[in-house]
C-alpha atoms as a PDB file:
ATOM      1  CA  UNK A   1     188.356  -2.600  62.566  1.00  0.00           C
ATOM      2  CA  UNK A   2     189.807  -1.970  65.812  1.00  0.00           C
ATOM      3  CA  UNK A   3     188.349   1.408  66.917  1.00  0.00           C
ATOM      4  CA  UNK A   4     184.814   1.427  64.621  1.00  0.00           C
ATOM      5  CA  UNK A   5     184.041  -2.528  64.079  1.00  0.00           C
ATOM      6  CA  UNK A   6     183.821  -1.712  60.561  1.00  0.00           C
ATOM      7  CA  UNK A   7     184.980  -3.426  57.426  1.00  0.00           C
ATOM      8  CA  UNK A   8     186.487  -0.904  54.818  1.00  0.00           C
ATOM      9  CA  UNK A   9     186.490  -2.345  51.227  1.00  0.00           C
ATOM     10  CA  UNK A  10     186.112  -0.810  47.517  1.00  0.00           C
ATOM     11  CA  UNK A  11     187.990   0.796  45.730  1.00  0.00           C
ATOM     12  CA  UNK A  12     188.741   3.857  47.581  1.00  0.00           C
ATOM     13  CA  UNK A  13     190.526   1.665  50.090  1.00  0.00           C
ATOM     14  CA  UNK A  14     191.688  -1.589  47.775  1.00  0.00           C
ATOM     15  CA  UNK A  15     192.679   0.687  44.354  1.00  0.00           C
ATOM     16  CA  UNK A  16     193.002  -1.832  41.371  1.00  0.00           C
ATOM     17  CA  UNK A  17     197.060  -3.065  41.156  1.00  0.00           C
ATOM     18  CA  UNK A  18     198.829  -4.196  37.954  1.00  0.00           C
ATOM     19  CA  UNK A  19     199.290  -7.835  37.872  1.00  0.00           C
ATOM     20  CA  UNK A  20     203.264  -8.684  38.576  1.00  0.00           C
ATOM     21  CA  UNK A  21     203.327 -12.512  38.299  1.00  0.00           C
ATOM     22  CA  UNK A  22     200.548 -15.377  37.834  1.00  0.00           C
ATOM     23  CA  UNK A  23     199.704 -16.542  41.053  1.00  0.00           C
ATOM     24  CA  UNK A  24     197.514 -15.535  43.627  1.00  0.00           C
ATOM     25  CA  UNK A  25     198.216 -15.086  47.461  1.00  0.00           C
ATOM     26  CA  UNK A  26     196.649 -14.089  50.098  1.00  0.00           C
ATOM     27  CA  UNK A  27     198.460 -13.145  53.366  1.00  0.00           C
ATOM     28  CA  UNK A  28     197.729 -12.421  56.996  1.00  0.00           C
ATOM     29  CA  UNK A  29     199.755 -11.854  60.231  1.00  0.00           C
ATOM     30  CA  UNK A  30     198.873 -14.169  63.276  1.00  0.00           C
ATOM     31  CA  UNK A  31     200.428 -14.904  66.545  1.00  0.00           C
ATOM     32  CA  UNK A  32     199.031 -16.558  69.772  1.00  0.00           C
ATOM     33  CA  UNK A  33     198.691 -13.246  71.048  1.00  0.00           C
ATOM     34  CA  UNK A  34     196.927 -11.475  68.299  1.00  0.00           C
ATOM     35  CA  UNK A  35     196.259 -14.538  65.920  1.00  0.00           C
ATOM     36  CA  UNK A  36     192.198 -14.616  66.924  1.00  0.00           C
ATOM     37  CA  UNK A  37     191.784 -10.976  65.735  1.00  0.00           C
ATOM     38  CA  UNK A  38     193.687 -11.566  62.351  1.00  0.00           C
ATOM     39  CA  UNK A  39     191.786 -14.558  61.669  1.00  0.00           C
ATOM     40  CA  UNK A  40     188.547 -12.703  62.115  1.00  0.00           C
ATOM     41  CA  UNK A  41     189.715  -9.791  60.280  1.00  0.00           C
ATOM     42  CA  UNK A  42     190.912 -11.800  57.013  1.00  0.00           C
ATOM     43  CA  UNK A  43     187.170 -13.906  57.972  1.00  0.00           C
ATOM     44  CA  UNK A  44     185.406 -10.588  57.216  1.00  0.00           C
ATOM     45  CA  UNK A  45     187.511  -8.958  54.678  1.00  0.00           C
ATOM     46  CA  UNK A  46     186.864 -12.755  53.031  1.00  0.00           C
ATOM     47  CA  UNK A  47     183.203 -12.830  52.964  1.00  0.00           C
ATOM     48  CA  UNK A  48     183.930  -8.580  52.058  1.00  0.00           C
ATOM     49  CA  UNK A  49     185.397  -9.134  49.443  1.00  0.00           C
ATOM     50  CA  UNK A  50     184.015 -12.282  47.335  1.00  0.00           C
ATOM     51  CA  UNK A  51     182.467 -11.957  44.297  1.00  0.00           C
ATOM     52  CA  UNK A  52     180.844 -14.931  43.026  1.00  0.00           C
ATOM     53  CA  UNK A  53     180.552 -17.560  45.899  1.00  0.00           C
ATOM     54  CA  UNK A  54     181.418 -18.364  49.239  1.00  0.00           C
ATOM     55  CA  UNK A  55     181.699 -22.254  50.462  1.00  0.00           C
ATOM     56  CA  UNK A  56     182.446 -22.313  54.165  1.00  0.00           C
ATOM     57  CA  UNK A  57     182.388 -25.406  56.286  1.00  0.00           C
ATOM     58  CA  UNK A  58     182.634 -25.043  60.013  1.00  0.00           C
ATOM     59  CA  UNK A  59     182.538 -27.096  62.805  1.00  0.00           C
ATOM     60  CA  UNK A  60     181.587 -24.489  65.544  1.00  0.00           C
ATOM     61  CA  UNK A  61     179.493 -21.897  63.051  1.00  0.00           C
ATOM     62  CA  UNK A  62     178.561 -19.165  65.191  1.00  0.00           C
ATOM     63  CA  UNK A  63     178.207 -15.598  63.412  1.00  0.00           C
ATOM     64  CA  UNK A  64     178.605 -12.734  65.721  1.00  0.00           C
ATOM     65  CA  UNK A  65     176.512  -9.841  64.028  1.00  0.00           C
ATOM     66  CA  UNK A  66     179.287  -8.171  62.012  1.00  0.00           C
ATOM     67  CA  UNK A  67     180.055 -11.918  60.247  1.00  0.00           C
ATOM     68  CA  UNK A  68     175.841 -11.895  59.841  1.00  0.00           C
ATOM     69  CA  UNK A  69     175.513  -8.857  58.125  1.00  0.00           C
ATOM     70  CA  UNK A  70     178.892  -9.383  55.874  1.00  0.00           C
ATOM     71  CA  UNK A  71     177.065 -12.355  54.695  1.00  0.00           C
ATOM     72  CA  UNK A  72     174.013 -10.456  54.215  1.00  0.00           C
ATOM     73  CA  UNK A  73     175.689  -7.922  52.172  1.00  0.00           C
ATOM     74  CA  UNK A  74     177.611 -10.526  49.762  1.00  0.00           C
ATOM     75  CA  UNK A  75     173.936 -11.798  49.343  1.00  0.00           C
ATOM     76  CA  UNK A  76     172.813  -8.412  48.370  1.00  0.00           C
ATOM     77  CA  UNK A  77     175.653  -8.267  46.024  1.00  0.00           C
ATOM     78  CA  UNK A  78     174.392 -11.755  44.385  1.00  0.00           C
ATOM     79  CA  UNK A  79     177.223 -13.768  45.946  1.00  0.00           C
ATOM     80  CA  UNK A  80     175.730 -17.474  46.553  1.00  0.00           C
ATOM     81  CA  UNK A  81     177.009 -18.621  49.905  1.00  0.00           C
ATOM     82  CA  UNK A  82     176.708 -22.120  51.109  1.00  0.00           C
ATOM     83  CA  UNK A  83     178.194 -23.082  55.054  1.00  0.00           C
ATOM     84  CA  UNK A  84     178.334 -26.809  55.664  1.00  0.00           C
ATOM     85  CA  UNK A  85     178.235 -27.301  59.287  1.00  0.00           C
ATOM     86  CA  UNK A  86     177.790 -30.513  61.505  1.00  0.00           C
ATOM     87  CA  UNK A  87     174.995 -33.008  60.710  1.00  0.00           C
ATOM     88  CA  UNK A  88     172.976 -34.887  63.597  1.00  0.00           C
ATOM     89  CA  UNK A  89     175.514 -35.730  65.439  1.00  0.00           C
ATOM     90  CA  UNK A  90     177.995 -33.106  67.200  1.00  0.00           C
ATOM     91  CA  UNK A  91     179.725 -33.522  70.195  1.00  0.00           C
ATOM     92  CA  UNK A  92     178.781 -30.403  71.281  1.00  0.00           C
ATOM     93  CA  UNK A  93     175.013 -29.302  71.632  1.00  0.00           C
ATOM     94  CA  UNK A  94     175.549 -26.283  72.894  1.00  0.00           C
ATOM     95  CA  UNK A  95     177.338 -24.618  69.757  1.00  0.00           C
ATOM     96  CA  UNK A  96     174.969 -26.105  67.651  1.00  0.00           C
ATOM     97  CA  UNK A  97     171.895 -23.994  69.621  1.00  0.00           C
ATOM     98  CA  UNK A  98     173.517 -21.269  69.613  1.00  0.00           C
ATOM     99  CA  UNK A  99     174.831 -21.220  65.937  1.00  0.00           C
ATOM    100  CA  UNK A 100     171.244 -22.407  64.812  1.00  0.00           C
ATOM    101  CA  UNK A 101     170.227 -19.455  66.665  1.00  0.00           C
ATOM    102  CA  UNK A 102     171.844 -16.918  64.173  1.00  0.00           C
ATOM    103  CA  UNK A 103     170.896 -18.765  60.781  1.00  0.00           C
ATOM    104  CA  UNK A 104     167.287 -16.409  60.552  1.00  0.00           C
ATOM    105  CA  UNK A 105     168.798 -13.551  58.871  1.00  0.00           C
ATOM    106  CA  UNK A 106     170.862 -15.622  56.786  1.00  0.00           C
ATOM    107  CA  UNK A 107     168.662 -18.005  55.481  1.00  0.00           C
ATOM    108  CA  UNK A 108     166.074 -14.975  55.049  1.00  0.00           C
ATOM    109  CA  UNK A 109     168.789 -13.359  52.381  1.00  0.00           C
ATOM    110  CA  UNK A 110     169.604 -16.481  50.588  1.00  0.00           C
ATOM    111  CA  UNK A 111     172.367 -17.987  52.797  1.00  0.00           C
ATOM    112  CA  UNK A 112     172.272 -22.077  52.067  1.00  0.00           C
ATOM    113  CA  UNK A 113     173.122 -23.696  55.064  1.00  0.00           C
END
């Protein structure tokens, strides 16, 4: 991610594991010095890796173009994907321009918003 902005996922990279237990985790390394870039790595490797559907709901939703074209991929692999964001009232405009600026591609492949 770091040195080609590029999500690696399948199973060349993520080989099938035997089961060892009956619950499922998920687990990511933050900090206030690197937490942003975790969170935006497990973000991607999220919307990567789902399978069936995707709820999101976001207060400030504003895709940069590698979160756009995850979500356009999960689309293409008939994930249904559904973001809740702010209704008419936000206290701030400006993130709501600019996220309603990136919905085109997404609501062109299927994104509910």
């Amino acid at each position: 991610m770091k040195t080609r902005a590029e999500v690696l996922l399948g199973e060349d990279y993520f080989p099938a594991l035997p089961c060892v237990g009956d619950m499922t985790a998920q687990l990511f390394r933050s900090s206030f010095r690197e937490g942003s870039e975790s969170v935006r790595l497990m973000y991607l490797l999220s919307i990567a890796s789902a399978r069936r559907n995707i709820r999101l709901s976001a207060s400030c939703f504003v895709p940069d173009d590698l979160a756009v074209a995850a979500f356009v991929e999960a689309r293409r692999r008939g994930v249904s994907i559904e973001i809740i964001v702010p209704g008419d009232r936000t206290d701030v405009e400006l993130t709501r321009r600019a996220s309603r600026a990136r919905w085109g591609e997404l609501l062109e492949a299927g994104v509910a918003i």
